[in-house]
C-alpha atoms as a PDB file:
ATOM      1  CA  UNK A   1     -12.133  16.155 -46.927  1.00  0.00           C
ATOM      2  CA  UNK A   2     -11.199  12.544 -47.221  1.00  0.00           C
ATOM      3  CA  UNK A   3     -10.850  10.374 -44.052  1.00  0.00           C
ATOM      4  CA  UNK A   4      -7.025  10.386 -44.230  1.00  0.00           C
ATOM      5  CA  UNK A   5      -6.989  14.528 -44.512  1.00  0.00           C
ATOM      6  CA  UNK A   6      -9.250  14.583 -41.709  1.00  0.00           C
ATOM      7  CA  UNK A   7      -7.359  12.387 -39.324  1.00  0.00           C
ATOM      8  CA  UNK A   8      -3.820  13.960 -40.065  1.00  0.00           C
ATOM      9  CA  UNK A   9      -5.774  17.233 -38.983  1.00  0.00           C
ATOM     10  CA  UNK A  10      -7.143  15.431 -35.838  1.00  0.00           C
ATOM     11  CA  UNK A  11      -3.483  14.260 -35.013  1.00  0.00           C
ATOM     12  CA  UNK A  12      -2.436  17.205 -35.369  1.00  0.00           C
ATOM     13  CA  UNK A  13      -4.468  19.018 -33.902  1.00  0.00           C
ATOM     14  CA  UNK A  14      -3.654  16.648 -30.560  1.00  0.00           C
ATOM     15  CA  UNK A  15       0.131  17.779 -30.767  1.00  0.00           C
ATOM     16  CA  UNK A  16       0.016  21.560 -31.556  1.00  0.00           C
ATOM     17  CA  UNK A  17      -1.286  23.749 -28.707  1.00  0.00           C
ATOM     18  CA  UNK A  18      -1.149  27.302 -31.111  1.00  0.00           C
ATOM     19  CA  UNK A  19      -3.767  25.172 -33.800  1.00  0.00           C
ATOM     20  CA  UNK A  20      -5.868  24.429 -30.799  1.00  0.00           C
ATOM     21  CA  UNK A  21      -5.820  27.595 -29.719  1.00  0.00           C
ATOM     22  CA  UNK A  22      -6.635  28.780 -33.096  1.00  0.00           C
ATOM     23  CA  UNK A  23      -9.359  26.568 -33.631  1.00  0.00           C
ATOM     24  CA  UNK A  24     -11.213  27.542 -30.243  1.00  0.00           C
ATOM     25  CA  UNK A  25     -10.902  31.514 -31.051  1.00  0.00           C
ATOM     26  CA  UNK A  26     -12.332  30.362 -34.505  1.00  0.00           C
ATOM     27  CA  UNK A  27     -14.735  28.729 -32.765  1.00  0.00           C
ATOM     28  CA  UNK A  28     -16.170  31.360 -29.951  1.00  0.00           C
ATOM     29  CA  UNK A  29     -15.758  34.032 -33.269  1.00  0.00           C
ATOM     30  CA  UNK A  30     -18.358  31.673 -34.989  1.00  0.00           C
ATOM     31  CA  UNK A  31     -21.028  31.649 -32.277  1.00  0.00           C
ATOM     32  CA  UNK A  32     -20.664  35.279 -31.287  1.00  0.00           C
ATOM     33  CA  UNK A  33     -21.451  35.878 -34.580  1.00  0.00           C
ATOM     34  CA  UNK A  34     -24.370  33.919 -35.454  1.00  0.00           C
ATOM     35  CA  UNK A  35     -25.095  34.929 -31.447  1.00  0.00           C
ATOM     36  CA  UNK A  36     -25.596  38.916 -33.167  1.00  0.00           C
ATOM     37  CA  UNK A  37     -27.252  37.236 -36.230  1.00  0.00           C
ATOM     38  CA  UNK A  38     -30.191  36.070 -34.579  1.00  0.00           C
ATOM     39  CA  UNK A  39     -30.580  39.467 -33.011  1.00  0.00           C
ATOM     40  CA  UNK A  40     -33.181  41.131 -34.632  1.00  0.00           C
ATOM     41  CA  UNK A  41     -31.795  45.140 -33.404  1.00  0.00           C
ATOM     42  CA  UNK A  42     -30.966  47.002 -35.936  1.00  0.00           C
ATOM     43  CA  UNK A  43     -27.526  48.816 -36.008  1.00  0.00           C
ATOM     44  CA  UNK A  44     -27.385  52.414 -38.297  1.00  0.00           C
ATOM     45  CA  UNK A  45     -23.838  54.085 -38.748  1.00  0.00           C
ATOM     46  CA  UNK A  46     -23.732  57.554 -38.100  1.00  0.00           C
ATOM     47  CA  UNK A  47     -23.565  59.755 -41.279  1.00  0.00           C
ATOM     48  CA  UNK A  48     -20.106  61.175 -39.454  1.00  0.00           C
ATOM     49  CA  UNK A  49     -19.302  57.424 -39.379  1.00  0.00           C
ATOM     50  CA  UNK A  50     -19.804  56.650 -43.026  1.00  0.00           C
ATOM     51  CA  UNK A  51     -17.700  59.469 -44.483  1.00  0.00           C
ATOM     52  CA  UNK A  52     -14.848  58.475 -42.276  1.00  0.00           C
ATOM     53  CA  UNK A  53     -15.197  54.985 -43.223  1.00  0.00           C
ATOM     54  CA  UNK A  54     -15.645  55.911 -47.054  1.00  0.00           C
ATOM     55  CA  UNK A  55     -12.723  58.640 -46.673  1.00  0.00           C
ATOM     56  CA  UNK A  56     -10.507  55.190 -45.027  1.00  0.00           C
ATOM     57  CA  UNK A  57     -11.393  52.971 -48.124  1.00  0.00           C
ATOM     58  CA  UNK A  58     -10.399  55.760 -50.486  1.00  0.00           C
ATOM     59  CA  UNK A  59      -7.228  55.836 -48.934  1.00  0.00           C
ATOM     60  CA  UNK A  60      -6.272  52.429 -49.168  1.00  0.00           C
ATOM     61  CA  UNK A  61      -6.759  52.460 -52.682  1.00  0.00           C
ATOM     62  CA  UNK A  62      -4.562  55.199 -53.428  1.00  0.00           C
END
């Protein structure tokens, strides 16, 4: 981004309270997830789970 994009952003960010609020939920979302990243558990679906979730996607693309 050039200098000007970046500081119309800034200013804007200084006036709207719903972008701020944005940004910050954007911002927990990113370290909860490279929080789980660095976990080294493993997580398995359930075999019950993967047929419903297959059976979903079908769906949607009907």
């Amino acid at each position: 981004m050039t200098v000007y994009e970046r500081t119309g952003i800034r200013l804007h960010l200084m006036m709207c309270v719903l972008c701020r609020r944005y940004r910050k939920q954007l911002l927990l979302i990113r370290s909860l997830l490279r929080k789980d990243n660095s976990d080294t558990t493993t997580h398995h679906l359930s075999e019950e789970a993967r047929k419903r979730i297959a059976r979903e996607l079908t769906n949607e693309t009907d």
